[in-house]
N, C-alpha and C. Protein backbone atom coordinates (compact mmCIF):
# COMPACT_ATOMS: atom_id res chain seq x y z
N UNK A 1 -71.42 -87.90 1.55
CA UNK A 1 -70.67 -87.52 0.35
C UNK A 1 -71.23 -86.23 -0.25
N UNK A 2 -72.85 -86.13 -0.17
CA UNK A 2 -73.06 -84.95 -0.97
C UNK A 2 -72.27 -83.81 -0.16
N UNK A 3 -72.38 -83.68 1.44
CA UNK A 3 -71.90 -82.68 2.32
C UNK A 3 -70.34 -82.18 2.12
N UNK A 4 -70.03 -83.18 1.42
CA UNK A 4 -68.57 -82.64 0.92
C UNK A 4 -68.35 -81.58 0.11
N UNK A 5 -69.12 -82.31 -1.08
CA UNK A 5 -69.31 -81.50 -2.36
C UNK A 5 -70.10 -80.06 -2.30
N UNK A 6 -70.68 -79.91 -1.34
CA UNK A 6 -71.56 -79.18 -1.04
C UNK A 6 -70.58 -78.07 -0.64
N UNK A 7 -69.49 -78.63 0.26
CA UNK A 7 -68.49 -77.46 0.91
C UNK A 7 -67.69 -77.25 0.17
N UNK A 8 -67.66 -78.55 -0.76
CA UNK A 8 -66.37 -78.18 -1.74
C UNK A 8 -67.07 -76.53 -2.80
N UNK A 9 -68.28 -76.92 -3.12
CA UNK A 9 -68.70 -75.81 -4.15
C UNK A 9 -68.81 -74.46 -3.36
N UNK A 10 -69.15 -74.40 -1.84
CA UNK A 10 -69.33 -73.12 -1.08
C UNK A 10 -68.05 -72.39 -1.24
N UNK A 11 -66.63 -73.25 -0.58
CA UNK A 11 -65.59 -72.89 -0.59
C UNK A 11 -64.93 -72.60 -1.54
N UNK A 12 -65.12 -72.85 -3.20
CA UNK A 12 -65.08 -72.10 -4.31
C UNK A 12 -65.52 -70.75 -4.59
N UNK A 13 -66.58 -71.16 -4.04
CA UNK A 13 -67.60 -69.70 -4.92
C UNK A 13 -67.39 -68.27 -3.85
N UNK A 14 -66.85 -68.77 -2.04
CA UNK A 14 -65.90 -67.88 -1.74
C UNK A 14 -64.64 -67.25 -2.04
N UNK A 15 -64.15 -68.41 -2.51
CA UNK A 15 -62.44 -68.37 -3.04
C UNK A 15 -62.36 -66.98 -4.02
N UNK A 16 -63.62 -67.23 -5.08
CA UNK A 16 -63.67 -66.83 -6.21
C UNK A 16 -64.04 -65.12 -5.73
N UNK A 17 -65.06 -65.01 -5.21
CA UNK A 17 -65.29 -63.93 -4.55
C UNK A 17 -64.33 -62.68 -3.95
N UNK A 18 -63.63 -63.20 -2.92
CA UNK A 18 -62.12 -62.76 -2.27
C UNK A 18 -61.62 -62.62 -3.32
N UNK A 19 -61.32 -63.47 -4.25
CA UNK A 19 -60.27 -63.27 -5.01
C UNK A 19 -60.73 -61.96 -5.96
N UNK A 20 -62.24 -61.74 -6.27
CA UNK A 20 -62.55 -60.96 -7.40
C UNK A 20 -62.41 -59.44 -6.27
N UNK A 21 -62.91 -59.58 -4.69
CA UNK A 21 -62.58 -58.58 -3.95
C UNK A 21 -61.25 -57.67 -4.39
N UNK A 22 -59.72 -58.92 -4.01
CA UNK A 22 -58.96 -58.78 -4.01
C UNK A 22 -58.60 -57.64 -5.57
N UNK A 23 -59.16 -58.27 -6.28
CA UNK A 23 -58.72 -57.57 -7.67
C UNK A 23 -59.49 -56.21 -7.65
N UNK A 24 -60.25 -55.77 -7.10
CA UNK A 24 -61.18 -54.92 -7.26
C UNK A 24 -60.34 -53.78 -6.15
N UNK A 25 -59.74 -54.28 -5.65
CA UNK A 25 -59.39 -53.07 -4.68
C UNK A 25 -57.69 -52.93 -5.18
N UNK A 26 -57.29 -53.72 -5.76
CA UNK A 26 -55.77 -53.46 -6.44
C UNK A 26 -56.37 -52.43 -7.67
N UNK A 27 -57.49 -52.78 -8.78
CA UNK A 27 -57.99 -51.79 -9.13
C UNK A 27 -58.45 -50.64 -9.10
N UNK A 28 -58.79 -50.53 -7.94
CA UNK A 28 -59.41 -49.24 -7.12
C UNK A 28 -58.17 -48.61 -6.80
N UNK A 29 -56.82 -48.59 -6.56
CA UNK A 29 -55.61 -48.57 -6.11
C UNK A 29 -55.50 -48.35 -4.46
N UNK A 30 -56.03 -49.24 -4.06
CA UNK A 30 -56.09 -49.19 -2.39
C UNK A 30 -54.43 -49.32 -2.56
N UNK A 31 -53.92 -49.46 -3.30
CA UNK A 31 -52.26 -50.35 -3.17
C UNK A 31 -51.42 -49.92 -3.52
N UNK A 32 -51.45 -48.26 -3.84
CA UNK A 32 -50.85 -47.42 -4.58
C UNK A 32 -49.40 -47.07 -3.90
N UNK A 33 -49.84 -46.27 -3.17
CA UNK A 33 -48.91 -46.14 -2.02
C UNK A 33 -48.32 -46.80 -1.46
N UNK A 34 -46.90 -47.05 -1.60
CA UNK A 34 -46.07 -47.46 -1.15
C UNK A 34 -44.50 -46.70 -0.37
N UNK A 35 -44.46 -45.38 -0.49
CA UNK A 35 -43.75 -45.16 0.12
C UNK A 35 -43.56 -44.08 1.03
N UNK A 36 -45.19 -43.14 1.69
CA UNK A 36 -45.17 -42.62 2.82
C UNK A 36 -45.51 -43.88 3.91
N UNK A 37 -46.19 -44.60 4.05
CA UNK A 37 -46.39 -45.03 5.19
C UNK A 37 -44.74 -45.98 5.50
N UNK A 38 -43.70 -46.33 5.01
CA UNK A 38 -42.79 -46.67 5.57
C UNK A 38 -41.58 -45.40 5.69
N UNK A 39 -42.04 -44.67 5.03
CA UNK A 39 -41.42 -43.10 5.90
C UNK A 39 -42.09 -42.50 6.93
N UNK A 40 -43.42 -42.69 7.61
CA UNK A 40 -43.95 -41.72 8.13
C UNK A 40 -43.17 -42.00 9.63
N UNK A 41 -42.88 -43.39 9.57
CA UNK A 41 -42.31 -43.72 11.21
C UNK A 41 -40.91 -42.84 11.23
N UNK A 42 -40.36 -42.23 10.55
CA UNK A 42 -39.50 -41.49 10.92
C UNK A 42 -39.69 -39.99 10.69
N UNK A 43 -40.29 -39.67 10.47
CA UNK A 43 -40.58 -38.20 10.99
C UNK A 43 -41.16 -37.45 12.10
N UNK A 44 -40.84 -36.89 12.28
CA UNK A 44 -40.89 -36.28 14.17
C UNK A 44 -41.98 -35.38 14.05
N UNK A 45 -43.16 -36.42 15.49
CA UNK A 45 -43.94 -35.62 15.53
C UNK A 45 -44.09 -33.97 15.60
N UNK A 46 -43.49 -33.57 16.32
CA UNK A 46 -42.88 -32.10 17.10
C UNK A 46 -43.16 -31.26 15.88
N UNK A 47 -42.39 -31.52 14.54
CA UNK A 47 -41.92 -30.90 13.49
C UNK A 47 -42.96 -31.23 12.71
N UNK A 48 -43.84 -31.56 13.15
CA UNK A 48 -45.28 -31.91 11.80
C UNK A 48 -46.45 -30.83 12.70
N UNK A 49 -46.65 -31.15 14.04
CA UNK A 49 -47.20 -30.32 14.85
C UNK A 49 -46.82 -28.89 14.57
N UNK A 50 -45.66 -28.18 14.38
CA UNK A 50 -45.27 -26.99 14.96
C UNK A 50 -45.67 -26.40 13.26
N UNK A 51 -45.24 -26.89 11.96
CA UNK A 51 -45.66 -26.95 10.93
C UNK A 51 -47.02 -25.95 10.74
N UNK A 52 -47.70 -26.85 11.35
CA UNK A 52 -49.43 -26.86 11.30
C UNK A 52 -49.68 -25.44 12.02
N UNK A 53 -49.18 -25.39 13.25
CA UNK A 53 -49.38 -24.50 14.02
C UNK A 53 -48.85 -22.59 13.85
N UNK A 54 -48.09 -22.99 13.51
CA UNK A 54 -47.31 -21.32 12.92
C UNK A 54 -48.14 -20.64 12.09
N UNK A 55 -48.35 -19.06 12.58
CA UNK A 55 -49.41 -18.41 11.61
C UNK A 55 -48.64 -17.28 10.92
């Protein structure tokens, strides 16, 4: 019985953790961005390359 409780309190004090992770990086704005990376799949490599390249 204690071995329960024991996992029960580990698996909290992870929960809690992740979760304070979780908030810390929505804070940080890891999460900001939302709308190049579901545009970037449509833009053509060719035309991002040639961009770069022209002097």
């Amino acid at each position: 019985m204690k071995v329960i409780l024991l996992l029960i309190v580990i698996s909290l004090i992870l929960a809690i953790f992740f979760l304070g992770a979780f908030f810390w990086a929505v804070r940080d704005g890891q999460y900001d961005d939302e709308y190049t990376p579901g545009m970037r799949i449509l833009l053509d490599d060719d035309m991002i390359d040639n961009k770069n390249n022209t002097n």
